[in-house]
N, C-alpha and C. Protein backbone atom coordinates (compact mmCIF):
# COMPACT_ATOMS: atom_id res chain seq x y z
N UNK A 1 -302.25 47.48 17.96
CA UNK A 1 -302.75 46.12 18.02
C UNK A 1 -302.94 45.77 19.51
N UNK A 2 -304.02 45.18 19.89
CA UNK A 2 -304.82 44.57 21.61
C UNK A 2 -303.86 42.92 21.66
N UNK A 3 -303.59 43.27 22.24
CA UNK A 3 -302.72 42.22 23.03
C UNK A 3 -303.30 41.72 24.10
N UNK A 4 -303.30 40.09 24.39
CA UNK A 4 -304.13 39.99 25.84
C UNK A 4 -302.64 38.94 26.14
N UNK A 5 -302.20 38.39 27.41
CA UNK A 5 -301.62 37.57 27.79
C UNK A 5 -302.05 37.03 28.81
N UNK A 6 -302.16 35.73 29.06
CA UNK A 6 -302.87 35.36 29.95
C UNK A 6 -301.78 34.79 30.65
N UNK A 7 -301.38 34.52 32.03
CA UNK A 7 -300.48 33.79 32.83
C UNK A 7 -300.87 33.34 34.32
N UNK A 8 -300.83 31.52 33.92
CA UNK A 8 -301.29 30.53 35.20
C UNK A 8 -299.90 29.86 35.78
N UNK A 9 -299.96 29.52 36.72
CA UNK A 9 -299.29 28.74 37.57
C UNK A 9 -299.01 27.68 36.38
N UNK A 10 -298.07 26.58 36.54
CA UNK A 10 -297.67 25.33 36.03
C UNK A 10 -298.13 24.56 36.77
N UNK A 11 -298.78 23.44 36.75
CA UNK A 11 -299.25 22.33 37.00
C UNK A 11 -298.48 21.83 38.24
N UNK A 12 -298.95 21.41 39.18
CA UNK A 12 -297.63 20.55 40.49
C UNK A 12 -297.30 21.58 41.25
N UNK A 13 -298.09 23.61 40.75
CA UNK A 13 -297.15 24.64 41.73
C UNK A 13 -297.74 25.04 42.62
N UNK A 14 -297.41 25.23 43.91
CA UNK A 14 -299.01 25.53 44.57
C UNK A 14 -299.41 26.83 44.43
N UNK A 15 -300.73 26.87 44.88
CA UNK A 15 -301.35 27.81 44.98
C UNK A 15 -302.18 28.63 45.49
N UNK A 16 -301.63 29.42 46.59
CA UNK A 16 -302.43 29.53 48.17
C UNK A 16 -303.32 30.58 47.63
N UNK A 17 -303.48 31.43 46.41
CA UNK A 17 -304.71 32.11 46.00
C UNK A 17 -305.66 31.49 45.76
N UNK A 18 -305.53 30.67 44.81
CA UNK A 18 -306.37 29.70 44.28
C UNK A 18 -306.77 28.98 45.31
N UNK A 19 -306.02 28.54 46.50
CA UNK A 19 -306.83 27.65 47.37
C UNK A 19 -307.54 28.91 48.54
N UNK A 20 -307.22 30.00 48.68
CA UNK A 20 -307.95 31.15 49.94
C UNK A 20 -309.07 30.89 49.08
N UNK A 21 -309.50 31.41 47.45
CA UNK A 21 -310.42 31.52 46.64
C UNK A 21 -311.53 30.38 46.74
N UNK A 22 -310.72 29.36 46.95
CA UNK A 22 -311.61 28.39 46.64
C UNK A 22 -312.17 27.51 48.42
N UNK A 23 -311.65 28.23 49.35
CA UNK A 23 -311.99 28.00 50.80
C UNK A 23 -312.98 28.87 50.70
N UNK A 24 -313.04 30.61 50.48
CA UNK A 24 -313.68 31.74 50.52
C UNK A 24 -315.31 31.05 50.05
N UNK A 25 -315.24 30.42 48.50
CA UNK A 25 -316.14 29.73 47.82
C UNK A 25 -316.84 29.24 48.68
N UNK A 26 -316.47 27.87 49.36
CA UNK A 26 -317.06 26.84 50.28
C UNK A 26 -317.85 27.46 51.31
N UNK A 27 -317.38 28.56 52.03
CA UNK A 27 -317.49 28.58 53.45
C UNK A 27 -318.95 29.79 53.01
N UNK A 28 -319.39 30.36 51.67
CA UNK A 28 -320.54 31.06 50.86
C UNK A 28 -321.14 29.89 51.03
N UNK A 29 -321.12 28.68 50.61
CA UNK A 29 -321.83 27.54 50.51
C UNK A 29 -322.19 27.35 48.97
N UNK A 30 -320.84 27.62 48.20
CA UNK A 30 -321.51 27.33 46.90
C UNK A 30 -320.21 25.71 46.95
N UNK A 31 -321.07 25.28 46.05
CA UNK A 31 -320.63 24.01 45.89
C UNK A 31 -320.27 23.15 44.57
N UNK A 32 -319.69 22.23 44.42
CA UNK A 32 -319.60 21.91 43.17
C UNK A 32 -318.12 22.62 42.35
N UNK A 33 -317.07 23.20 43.05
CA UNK A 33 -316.49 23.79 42.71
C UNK A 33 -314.66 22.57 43.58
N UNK A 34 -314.39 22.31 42.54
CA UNK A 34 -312.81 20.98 42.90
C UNK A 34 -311.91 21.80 42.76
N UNK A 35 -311.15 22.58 42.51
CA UNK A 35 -310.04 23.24 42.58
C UNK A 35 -310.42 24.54 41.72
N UNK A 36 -309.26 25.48 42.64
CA UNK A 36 -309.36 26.99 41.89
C UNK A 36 -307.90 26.96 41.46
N UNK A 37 -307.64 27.66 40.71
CA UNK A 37 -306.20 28.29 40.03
C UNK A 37 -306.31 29.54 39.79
N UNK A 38 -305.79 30.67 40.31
CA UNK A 38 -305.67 32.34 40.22
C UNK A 38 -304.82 32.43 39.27
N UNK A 39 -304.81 33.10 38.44
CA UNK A 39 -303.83 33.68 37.21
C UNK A 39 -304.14 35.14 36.69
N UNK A 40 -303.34 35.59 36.24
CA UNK A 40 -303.58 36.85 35.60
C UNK A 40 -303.23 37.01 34.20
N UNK A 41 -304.00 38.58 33.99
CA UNK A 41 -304.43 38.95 32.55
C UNK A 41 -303.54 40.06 32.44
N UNK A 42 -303.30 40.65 31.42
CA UNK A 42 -301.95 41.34 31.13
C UNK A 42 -303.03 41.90 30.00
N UNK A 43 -302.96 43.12 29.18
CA UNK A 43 -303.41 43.60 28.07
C UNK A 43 -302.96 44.98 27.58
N UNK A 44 -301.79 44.53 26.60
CA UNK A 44 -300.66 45.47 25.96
C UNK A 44 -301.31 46.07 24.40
N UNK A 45 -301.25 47.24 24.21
CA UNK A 45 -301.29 47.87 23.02
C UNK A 45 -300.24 48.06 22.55
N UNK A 46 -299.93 47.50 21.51
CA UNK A 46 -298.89 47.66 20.95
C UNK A 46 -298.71 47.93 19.30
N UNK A 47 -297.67 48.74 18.94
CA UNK A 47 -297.43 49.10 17.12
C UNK A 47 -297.61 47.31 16.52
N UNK A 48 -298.13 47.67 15.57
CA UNK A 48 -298.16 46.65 14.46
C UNK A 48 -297.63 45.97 14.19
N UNK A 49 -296.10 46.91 13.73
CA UNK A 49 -295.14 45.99 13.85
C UNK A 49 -294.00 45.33 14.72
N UNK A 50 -294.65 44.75 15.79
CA UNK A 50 -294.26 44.34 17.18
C UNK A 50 -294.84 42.97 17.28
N UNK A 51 -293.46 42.07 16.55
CA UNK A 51 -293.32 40.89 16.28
C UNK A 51 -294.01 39.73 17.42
N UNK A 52 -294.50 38.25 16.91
CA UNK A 52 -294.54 37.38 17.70
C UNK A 52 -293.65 37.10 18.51
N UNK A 53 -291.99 37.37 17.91
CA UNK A 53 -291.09 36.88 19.06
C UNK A 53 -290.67 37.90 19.76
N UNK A 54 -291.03 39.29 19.45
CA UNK A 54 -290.90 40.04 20.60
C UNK A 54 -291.72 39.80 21.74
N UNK A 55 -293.23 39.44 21.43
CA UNK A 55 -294.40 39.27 22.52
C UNK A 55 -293.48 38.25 23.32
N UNK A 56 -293.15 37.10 22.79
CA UNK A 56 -292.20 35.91 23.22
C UNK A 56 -291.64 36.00 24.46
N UNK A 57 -290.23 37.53 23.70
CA UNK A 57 -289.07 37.72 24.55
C UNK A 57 -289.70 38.61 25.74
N UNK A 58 -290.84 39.36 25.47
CA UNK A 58 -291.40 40.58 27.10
C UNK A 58 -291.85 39.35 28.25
N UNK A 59 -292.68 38.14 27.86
CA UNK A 59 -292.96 37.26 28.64
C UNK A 59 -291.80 36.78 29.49
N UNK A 60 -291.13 36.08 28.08
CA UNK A 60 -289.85 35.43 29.13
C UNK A 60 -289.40 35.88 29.78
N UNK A 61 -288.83 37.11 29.56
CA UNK A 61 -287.95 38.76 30.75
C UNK A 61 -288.77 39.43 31.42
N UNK A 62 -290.04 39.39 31.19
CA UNK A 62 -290.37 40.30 32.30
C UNK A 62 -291.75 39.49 32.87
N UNK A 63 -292.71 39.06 31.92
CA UNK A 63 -294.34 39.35 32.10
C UNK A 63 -294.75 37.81 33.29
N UNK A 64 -293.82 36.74 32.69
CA UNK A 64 -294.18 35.95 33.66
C UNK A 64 -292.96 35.32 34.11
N UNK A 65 -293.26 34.52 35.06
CA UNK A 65 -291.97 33.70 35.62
C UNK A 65 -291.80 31.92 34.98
N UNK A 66 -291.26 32.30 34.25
CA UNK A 66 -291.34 30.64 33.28
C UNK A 66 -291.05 29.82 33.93
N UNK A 67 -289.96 30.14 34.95
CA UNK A 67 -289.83 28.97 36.13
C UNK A 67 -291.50 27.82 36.90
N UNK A 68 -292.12 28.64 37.34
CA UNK A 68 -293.46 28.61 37.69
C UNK A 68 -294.39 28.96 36.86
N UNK A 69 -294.66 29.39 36.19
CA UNK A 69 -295.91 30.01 35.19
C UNK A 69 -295.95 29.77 33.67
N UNK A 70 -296.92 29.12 33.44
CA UNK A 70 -297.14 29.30 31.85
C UNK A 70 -297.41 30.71 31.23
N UNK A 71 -297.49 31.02 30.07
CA UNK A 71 -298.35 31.91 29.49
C UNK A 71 -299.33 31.62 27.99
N UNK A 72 -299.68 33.02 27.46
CA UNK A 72 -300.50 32.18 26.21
C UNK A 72 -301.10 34.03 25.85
N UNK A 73 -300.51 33.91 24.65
CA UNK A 73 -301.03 35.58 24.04
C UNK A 73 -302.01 34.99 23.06
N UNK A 74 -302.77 36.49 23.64
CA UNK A 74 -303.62 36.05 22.33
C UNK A 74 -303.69 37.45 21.81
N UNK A 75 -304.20 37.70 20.57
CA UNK A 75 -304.03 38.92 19.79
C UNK A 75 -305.60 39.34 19.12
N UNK A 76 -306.23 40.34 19.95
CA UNK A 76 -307.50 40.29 20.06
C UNK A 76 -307.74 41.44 18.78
């Protein structure tokens, strides 16, 4: 089974990727662009039977930092 996990920053955290990204943007001269946020993509194959709350527990312990970061699986 395709596993995707997606993991962003939390709201209020900064974000000096998202802001190099979005200086990098400007200084091209594209425009129209108010804030960037960098996050990453994660994409696990995994047996079948490899529960929702296992996906759960790899996030919490390993995949992101819940302190700072949301996440969000999706099961493609």
């Amino acid at each position: 089974m395709k596993i995707k996990i997606f993991v962003t920053l939390k709201n209020g955290v900064l974000d000096p990727q998202g802001k190099a990204i979005h200086h990098a943007l400007e200084n091209m001269q594209f425009s129209g662009v108010n804030d960037v946020r960098a996050g990453k993509l994660i994409e696990l194959d995994v047996d079948d039977d490899v529960t929702d709350a296992d996906l759960e527990k790899m996030c919490d312990k390993l995949l992101a930092n819940t302190v700072i970061e949301n996440y969000e699986i999706e099961k493609a």
